[in-house]
C-alpha atoms as a PDB file:
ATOM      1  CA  UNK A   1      63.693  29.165  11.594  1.00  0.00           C
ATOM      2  CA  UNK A   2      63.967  26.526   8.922  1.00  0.00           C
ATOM      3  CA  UNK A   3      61.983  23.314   9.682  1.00  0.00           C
ATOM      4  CA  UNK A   4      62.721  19.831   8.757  1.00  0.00           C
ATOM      5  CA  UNK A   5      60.114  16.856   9.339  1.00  0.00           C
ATOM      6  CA  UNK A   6      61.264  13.383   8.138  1.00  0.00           C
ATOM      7  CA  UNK A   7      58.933  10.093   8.524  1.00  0.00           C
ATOM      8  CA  UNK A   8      59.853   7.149   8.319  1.00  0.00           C
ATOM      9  CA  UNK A   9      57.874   4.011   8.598  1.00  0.00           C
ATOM     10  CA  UNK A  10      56.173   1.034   6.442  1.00  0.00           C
ATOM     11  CA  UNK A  11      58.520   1.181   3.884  1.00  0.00           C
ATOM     12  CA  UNK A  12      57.676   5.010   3.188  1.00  0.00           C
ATOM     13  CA  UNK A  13      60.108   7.949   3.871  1.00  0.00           C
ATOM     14  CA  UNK A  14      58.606  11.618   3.477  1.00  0.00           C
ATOM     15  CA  UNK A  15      61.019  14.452   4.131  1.00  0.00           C
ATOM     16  CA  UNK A  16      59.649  18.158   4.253  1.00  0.00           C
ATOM     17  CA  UNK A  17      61.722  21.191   4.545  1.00  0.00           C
ATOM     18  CA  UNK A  18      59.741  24.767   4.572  1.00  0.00           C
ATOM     19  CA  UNK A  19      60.836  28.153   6.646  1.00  0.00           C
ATOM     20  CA  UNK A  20      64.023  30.369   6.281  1.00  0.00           C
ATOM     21  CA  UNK A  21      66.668  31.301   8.691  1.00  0.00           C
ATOM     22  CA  UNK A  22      65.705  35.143   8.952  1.00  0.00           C
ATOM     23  CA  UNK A  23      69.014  36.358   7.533  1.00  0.00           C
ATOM     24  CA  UNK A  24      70.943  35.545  10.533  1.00  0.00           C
ATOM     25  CA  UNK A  25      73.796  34.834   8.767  1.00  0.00           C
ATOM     26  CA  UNK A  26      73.443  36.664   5.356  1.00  0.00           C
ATOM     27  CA  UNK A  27      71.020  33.551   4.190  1.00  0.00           C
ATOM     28  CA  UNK A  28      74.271  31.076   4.312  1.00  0.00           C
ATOM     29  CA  UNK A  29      72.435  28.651   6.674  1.00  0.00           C
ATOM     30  CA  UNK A  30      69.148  29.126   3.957  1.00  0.00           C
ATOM     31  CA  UNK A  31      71.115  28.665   0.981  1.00  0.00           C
ATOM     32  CA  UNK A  32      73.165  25.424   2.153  1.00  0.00           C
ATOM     33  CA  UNK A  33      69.955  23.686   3.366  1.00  0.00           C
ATOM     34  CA  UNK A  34      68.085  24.450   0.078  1.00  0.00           C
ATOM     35  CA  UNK A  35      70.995  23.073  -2.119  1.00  0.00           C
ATOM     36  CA  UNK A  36      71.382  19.578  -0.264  1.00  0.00           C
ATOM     37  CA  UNK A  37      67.448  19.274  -0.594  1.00  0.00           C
ATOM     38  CA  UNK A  38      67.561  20.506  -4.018  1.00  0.00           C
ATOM     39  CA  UNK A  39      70.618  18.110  -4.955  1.00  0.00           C
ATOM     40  CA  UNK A  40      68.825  15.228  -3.189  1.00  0.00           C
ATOM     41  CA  UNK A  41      66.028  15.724  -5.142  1.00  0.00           C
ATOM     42  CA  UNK A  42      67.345  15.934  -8.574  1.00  0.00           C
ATOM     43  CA  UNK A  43      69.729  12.862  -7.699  1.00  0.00           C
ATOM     44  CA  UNK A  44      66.608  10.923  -6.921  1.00  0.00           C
ATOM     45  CA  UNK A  45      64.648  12.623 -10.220  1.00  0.00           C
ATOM     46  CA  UNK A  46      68.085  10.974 -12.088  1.00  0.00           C
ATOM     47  CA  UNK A  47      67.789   7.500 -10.558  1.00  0.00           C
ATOM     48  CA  UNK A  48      64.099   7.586 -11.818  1.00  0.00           C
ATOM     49  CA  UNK A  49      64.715   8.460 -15.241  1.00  0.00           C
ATOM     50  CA  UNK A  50      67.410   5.397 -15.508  1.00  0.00           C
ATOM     51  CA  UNK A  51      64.938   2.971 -14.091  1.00  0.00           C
ATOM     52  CA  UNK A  52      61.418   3.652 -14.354  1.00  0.00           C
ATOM     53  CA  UNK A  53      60.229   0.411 -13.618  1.00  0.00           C
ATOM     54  CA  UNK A  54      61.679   0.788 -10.101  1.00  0.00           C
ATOM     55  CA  UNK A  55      61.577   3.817  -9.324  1.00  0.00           C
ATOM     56  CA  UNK A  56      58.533   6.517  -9.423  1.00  0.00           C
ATOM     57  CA  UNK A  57      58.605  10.471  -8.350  1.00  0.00           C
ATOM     58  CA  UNK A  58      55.979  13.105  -8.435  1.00  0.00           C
ATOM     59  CA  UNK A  59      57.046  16.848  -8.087  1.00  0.00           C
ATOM     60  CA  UNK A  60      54.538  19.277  -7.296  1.00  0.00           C
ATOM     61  CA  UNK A  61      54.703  23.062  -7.411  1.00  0.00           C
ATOM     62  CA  UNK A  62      52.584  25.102  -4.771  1.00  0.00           C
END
């Protein structure tokens, strides 16, 4: 089961995405879900770069 938890609220959005779909479907479902959060991401890694003084993010690695 992959799990999705957005909040929203104050100004503040947090989106996490953890889990995998067991192979149900030869990891299609696993794969598309991990490249719209991983596109999302880098998109909003891009906007940062281009304005800094707008815009901060902070990637961590587990």
């Amino acid at each position: 089961m992959i799990r999705i938890r957005a909040r929203l609220g104050d100004g503040h959005t947090s989106i996490e995405v953890d889990g995998h779909e067991g192979h149900v479907l030869d990891g299609r479902v696993c794969a598309a879900v991990s490249a719209i959060a991983q596109t999302a991401l880098l998109g909003l890694e891009q906007v940062a770069a281009q304005h800094p003084d707008l815009v901060s993010i902070e990637i961590t690695q587990e």
